[in-house]
C-alpha atoms as a PDB file:
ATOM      1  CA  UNK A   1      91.491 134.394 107.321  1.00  0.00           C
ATOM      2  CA  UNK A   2      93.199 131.370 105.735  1.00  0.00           C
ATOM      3  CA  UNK A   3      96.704 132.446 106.207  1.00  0.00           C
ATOM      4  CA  UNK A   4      96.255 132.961 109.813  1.00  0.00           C
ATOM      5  CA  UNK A   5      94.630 129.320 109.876  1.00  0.00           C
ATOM      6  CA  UNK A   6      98.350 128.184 108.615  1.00  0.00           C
ATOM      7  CA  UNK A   7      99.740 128.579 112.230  1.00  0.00           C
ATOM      8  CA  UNK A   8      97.340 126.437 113.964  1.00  0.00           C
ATOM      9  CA  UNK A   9      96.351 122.944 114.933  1.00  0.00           C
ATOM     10  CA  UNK A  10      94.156 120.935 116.397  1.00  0.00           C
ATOM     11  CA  UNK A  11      94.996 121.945 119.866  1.00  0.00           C
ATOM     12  CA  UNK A  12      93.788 125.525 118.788  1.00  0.00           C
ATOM     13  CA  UNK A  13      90.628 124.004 117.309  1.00  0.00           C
ATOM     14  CA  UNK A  14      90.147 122.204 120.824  1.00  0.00           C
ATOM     15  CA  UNK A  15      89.765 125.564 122.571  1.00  0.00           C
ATOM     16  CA  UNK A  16      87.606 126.434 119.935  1.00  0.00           C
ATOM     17  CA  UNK A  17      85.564 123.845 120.725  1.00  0.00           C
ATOM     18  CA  UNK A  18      85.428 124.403 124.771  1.00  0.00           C
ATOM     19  CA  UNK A  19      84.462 127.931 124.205  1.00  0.00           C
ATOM     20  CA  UNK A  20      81.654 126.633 122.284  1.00  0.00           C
ATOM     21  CA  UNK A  21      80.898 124.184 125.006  1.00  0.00           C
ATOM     22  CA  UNK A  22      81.166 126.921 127.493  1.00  0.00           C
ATOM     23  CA  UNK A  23      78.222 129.116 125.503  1.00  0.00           C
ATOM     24  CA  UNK A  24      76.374 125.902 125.150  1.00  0.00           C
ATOM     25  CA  UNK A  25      76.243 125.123 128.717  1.00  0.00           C
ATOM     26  CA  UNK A  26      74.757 128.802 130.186  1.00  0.00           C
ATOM     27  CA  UNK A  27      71.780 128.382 127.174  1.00  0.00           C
ATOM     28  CA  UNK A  28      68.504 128.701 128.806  1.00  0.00           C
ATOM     29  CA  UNK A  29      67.303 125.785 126.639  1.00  0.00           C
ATOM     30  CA  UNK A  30      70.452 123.152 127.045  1.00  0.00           C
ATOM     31  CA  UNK A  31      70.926 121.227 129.492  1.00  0.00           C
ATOM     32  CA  UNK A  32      74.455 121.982 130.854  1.00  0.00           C
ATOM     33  CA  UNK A  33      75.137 118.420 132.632  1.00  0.00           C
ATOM     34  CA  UNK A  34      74.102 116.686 129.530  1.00  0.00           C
ATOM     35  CA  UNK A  35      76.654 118.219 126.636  1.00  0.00           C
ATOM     36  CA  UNK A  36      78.974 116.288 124.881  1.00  0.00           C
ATOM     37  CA  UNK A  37      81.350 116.099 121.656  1.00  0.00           C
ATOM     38  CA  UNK A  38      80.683 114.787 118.651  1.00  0.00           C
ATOM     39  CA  UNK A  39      83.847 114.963 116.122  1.00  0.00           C
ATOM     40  CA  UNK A  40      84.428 113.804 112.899  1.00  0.00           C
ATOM     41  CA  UNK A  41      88.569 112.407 111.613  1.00  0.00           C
ATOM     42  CA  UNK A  42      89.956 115.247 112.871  1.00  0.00           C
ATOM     43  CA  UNK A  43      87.201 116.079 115.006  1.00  0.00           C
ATOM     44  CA  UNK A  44      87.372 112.370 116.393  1.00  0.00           C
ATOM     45  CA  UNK A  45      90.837 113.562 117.599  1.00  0.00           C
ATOM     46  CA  UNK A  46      89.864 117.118 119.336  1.00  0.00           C
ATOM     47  CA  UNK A  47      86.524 115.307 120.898  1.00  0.00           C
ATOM     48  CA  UNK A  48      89.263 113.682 123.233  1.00  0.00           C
ATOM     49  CA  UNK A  49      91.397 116.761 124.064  1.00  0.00           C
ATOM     50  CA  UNK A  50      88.830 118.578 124.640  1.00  0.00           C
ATOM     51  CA  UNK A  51      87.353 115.954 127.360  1.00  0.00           C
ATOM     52  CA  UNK A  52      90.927 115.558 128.650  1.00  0.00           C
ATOM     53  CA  UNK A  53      90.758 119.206 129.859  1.00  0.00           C
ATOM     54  CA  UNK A  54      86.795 119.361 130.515  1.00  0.00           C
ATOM     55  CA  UNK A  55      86.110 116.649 133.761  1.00  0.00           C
ATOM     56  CA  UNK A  56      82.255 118.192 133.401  1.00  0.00           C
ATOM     57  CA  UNK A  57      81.527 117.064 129.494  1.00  0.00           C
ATOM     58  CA  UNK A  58      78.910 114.350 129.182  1.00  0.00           C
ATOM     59  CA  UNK A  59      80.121 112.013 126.400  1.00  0.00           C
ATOM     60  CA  UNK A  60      82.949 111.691 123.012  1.00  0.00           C
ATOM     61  CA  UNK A  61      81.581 110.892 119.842  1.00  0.00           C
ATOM     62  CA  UNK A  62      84.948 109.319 118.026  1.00  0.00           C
ATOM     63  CA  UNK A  63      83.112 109.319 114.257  1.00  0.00           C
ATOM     64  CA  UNK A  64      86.420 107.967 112.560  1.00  0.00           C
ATOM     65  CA  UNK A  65      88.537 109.233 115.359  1.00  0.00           C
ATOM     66  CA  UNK A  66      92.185 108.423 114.829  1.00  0.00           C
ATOM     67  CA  UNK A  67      94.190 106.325 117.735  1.00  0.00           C
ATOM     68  CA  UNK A  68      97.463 106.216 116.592  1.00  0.00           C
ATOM     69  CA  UNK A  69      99.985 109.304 116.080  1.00  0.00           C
ATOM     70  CA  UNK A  70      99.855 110.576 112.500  1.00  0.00           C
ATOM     71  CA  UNK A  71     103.090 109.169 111.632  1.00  0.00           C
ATOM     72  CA  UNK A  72     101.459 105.477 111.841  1.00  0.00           C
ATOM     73  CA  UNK A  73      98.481 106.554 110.457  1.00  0.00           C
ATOM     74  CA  UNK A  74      99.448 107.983 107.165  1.00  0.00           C
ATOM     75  CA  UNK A  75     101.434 105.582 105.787  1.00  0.00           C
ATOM     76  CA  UNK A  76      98.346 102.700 106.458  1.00  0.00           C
ATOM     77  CA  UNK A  77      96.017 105.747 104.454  1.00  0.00           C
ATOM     78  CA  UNK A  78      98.595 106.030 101.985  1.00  0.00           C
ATOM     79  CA  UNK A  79      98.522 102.372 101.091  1.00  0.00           C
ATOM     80  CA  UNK A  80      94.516 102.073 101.382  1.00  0.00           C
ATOM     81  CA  UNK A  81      94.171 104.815  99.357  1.00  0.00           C
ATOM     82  CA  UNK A  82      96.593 103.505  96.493  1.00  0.00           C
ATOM     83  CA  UNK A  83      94.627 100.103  96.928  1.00  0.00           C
ATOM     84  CA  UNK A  84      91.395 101.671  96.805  1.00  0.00           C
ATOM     85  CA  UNK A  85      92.369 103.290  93.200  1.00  0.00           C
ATOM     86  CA  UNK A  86      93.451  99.931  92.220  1.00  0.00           C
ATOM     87  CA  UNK A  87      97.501 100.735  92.481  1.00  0.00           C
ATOM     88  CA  UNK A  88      99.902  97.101  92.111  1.00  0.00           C
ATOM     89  CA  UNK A  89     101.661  96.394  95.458  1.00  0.00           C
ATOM     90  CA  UNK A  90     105.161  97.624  93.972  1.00  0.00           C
ATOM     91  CA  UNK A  91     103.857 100.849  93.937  1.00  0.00           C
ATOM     92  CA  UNK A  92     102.209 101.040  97.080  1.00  0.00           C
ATOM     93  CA  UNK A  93     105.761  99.631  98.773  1.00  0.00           C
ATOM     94  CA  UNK A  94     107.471 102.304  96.868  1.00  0.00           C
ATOM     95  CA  UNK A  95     105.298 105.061  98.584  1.00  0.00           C
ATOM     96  CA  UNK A  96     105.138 104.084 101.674  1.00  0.00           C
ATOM     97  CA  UNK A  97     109.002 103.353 101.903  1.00  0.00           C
ATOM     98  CA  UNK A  98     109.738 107.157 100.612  1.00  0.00           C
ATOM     99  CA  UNK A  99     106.892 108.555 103.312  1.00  0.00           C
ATOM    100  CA  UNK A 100     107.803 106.516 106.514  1.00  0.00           C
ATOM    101  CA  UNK A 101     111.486 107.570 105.578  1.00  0.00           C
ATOM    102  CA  UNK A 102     110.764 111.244 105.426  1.00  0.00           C
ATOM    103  CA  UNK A 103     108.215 111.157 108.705  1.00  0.00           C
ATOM    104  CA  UNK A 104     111.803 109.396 110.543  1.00  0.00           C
ATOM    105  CA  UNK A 105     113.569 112.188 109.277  1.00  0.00           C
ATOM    106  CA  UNK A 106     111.139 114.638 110.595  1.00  0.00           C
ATOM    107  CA  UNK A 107     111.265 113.141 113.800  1.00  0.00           C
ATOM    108  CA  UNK A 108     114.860 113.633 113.855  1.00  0.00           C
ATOM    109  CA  UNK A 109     117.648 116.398 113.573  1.00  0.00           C
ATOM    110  CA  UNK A 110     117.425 116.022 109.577  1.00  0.00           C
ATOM    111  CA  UNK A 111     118.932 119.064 107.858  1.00  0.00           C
ATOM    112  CA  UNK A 112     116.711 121.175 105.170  1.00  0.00           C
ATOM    113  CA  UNK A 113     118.636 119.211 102.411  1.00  0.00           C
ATOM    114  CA  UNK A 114     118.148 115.618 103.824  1.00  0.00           C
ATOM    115  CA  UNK A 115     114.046 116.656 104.284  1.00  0.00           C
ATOM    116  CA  UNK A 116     114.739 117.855 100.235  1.00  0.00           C
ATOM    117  CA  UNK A 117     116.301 114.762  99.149  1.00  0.00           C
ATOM    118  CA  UNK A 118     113.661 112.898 100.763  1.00  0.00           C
ATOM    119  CA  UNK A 119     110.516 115.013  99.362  1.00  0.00           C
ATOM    120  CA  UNK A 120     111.891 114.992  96.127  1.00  0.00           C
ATOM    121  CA  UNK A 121     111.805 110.967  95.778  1.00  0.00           C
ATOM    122  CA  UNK A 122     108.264 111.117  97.443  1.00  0.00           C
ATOM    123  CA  UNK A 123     107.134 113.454  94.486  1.00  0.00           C
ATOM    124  CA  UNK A 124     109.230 111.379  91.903  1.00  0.00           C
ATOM    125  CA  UNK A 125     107.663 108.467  92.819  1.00  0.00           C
ATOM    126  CA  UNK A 126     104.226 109.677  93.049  1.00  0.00           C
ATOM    127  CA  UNK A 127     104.348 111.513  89.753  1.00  0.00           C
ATOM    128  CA  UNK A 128     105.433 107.993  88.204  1.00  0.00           C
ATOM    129  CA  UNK A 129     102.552 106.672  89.868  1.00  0.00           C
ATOM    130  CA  UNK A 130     100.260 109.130  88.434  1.00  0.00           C
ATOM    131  CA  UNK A 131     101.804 108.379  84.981  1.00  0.00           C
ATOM    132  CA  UNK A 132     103.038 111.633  84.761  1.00  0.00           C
ATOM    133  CA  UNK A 133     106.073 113.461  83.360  1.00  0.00           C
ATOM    134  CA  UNK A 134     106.337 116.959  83.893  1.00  0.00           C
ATOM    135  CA  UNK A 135     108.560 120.155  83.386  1.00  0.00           C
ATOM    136  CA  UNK A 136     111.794 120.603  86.108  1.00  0.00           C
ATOM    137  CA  UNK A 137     109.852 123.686  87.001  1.00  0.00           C
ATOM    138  CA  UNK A 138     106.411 121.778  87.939  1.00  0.00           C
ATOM    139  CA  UNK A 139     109.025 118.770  89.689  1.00  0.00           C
ATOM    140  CA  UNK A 140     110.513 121.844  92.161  1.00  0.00           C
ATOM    141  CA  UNK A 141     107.390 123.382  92.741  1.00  0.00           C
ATOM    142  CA  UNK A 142     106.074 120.360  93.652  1.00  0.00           C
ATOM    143  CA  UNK A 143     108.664 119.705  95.863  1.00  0.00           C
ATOM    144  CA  UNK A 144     108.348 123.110  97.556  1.00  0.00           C
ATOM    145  CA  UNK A 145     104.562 122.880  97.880  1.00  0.00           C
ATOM    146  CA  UNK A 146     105.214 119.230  99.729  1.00  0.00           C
ATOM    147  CA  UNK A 147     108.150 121.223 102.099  1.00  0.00           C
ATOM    148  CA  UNK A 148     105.692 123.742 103.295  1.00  0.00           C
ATOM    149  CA  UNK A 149     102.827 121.350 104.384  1.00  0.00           C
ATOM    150  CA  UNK A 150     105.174 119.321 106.215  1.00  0.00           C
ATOM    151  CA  UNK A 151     106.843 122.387 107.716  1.00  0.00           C
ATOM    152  CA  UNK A 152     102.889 124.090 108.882  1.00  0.00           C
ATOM    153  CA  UNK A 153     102.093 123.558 112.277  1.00  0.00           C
ATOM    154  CA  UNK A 154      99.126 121.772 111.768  1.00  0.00           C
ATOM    155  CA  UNK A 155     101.421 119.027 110.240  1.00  0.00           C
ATOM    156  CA  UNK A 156     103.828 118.814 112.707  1.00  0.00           C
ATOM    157  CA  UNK A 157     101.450 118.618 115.347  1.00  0.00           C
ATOM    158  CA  UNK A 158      99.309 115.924 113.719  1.00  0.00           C
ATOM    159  CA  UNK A 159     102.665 113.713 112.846  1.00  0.00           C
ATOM    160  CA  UNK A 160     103.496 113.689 116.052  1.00  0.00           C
ATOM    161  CA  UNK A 161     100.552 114.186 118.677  1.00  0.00           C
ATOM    162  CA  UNK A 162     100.115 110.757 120.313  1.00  0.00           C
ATOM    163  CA  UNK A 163      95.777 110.059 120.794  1.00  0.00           C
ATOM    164  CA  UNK A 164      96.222 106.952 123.258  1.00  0.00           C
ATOM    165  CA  UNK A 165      97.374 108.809 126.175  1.00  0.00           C
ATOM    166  CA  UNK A 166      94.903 111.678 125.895  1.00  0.00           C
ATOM    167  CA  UNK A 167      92.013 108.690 125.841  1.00  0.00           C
ATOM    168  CA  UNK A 168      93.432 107.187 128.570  1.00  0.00           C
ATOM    169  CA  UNK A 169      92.780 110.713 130.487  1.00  0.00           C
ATOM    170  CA  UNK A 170      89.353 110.930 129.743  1.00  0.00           C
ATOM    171  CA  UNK A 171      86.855 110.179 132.763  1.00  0.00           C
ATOM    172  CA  UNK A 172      83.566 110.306 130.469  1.00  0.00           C
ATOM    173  CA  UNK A 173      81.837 107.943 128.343  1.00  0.00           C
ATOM    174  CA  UNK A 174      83.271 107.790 125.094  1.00  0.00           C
ATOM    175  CA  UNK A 175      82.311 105.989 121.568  1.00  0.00           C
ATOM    176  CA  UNK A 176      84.177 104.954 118.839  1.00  0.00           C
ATOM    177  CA  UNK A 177      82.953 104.415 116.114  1.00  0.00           C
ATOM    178  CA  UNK A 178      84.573 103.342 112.510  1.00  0.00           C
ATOM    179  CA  UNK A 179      83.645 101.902 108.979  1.00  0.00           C
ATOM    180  CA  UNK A 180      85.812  99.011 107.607  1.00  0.00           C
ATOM    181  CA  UNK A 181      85.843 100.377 104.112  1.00  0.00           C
ATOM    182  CA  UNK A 182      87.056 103.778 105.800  1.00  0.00           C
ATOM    183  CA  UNK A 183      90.423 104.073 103.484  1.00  0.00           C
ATOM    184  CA  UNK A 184      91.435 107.448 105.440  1.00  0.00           C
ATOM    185  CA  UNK A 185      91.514 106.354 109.338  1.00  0.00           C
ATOM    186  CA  UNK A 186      92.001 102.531 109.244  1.00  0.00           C
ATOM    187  CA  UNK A 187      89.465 100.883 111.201  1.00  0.00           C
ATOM    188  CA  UNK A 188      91.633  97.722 112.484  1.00  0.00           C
ATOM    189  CA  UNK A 189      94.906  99.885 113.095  1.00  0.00           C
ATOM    190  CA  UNK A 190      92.821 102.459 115.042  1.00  0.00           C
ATOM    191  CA  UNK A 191      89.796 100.709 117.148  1.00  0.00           C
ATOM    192  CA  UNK A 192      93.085  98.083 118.190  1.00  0.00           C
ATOM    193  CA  UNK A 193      94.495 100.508 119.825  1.00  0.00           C
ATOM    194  CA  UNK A 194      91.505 102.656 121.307  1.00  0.00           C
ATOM    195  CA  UNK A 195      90.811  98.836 122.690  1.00  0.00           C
ATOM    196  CA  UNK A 196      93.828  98.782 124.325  1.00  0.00           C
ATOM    197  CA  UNK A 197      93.278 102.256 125.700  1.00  0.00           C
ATOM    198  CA  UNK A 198      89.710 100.923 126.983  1.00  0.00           C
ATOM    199  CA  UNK A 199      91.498  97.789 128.513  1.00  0.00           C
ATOM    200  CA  UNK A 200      94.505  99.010 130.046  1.00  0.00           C
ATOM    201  CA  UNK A 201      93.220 101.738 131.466  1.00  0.00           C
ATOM    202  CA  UNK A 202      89.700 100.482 132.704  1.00  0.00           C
ATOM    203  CA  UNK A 203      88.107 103.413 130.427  1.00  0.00           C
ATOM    204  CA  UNK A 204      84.235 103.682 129.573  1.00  0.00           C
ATOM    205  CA  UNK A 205      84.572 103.093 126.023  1.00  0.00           C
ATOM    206  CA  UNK A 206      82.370 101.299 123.241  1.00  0.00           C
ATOM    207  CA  UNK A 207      83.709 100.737 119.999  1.00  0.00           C
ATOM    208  CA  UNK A 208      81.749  99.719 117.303  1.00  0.00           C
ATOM    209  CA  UNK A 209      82.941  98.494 113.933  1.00  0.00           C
ATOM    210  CA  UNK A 210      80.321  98.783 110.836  1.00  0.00           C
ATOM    211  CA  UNK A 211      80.951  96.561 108.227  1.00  0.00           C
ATOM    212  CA  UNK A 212      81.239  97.916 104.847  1.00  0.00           C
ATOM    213  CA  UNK A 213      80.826 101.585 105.810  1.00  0.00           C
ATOM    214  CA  UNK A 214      83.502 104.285 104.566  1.00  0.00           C
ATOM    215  CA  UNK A 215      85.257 107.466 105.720  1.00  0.00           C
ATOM    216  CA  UNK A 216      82.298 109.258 105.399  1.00  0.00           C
ATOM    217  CA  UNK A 217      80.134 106.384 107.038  1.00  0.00           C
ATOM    218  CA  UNK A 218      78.705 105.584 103.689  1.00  0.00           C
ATOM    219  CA  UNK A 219      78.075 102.044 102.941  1.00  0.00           C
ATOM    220  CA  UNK A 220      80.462 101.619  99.967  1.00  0.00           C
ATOM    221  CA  UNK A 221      82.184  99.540  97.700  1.00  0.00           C
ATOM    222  CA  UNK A 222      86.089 100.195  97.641  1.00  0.00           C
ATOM    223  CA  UNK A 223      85.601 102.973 100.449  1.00  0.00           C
ATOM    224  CA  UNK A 224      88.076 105.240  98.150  1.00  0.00           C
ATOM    225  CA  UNK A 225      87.391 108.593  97.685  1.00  0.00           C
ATOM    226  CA  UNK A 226      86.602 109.113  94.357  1.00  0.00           C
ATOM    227  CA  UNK A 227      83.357 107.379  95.891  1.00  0.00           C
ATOM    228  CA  UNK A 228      81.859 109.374  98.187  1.00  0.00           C
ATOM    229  CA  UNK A 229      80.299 112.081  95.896  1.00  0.00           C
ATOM    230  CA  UNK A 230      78.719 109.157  93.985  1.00  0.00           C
ATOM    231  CA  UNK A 231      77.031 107.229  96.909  1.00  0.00           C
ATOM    232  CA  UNK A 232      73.264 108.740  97.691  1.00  0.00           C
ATOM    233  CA  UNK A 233      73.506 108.031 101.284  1.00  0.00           C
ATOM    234  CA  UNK A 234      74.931 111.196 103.225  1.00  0.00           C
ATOM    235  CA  UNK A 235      75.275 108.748 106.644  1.00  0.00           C
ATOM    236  CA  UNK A 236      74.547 105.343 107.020  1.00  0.00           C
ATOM    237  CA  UNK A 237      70.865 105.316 109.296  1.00  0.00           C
ATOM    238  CA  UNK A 238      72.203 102.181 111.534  1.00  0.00           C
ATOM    239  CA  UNK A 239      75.253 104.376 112.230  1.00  0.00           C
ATOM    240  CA  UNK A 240      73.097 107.167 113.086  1.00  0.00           C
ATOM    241  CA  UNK A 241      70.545 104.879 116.073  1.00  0.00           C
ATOM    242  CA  UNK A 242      73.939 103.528 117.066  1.00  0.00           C
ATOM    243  CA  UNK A 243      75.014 106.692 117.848  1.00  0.00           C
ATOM    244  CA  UNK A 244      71.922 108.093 118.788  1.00  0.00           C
ATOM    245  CA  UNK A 245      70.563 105.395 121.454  1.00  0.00           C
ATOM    246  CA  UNK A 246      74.077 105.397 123.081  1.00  0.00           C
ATOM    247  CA  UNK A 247      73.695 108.885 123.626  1.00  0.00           C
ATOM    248  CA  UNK A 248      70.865 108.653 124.967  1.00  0.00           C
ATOM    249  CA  UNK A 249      71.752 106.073 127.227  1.00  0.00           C
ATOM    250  CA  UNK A 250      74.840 107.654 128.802  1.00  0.00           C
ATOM    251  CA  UNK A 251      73.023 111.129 129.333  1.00  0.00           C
ATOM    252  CA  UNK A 252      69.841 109.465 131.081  1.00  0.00           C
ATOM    253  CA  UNK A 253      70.632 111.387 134.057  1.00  0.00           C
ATOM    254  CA  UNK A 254      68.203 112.748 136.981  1.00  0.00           C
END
């Protein structure tokens, strides 16, 4: 049911996951000491949770896994993405300004009608970006429509659920891996700090970085969206031995 999906986030889908895990591990045909996650954007975030809380799971796939909070995150996919389709840096300054200002207010004790204020720039803005002029009717409901995402739990959570100290929790080998045309979970903002995770914390993480590949681990061109139905590959093959012989490596258990 989609509505009840409105009331949950990623911690929910992370005890999806362990039940799955859980069924995986008493299959006659699996072998339980050698299971693992593999997750993809938001999946790259659960893989982590869900190791955090499991001390038996094998490995964590991070395919595009984000390392910062989503509050740092979006506004570095907001300005990729604007890039990507070509936007001038005015613009792209303009947006991110209006978003970082309403995630701050989110973060704080902002009233209903300071969050308003705020979402109605964001839409004015992005409307002019869009080259649009609409109706006062379509300007509200747009304004509503970006209220009630931010409001959903699976917003808030993401804004504000830190990735770094989960990673530093987890006791099994993990890999990160990331595209640098990937215009959705910045490769450089993200693998710096799952490095410093790795570092700091003397964790058993590889990070790889595949030049030219996007969000989708597609080799690309601008990495932006409107790309990915038009590029043949469905994943990159080097991506997939990467991935493949360090799995194999870190399960070659007796």
């Amino acid at each position: 049911n989609i509505e009840d999906l409105k009331e949950d986030t990623s911690e929910d889908f992370a005890t999806d996951v362990g039940v799955m895990i859980q069924a995986a591990r008493i299959h006659p045909k699996i072998d339980n000491k050698r299971v693992g996650v593999i997750g993809h954007s938001e999946g790259g975030l659960i893989g982590p949770m869900v190791a955090a809380g499991d001390p038996k799971l094998a490995f964590v796939v991070m395919l595009a896994g984000p390392g910062v909070a989503g509050y740092e995150l979006l506004p570095v996919q907001q300005a990729r993405l604007l890039q990507s389709m070509g936007a001038d840096q005015e613009l792209i300054d303009s947006v991110l300004h209006a978003s970082m200002s309403l995630y701050e207010l989110m973060g704080s004790d902002a009233s209903d009608e300071e969050l308003r204020e705020q979402m109605a720039e964001l839409v004015k803005i992005q409307l002019s970006a869009q080259g649009l002029e609409v109706t006062e009717e379509i300007y509200e409901q747009a304004i509503n429509e970006g209220l009630e995402t931010i409001t959903l739990p699976w917003t808030q959570f993401f804004l504000f659920h830190d990735p770094a100290p989960v990673l530093a929790k987890i006791k099994c080998p993990v890999l990160a891996m990331n595209g640098t045309k990937d215009v959705q979970v910045d490769s450089v903002q993200n693998l710096t700090v799952i490095e410093e995770v790795k570092e700091n914390f003397d964790r058993d993480i590889t990070i790889v970085e595949l030049e030219g590949l996007n969000h989708l681990f597609q080799l690309a061109t601008t990495g932006s969206v409107a790309e990915y139905g038009q590029i043949e590959t469905t994943f990159d093959t080097e991506a997939l031995e990467i991935m493949t012989e360090w799995i194999d490596e870190v399960t070659d258990v007796d």
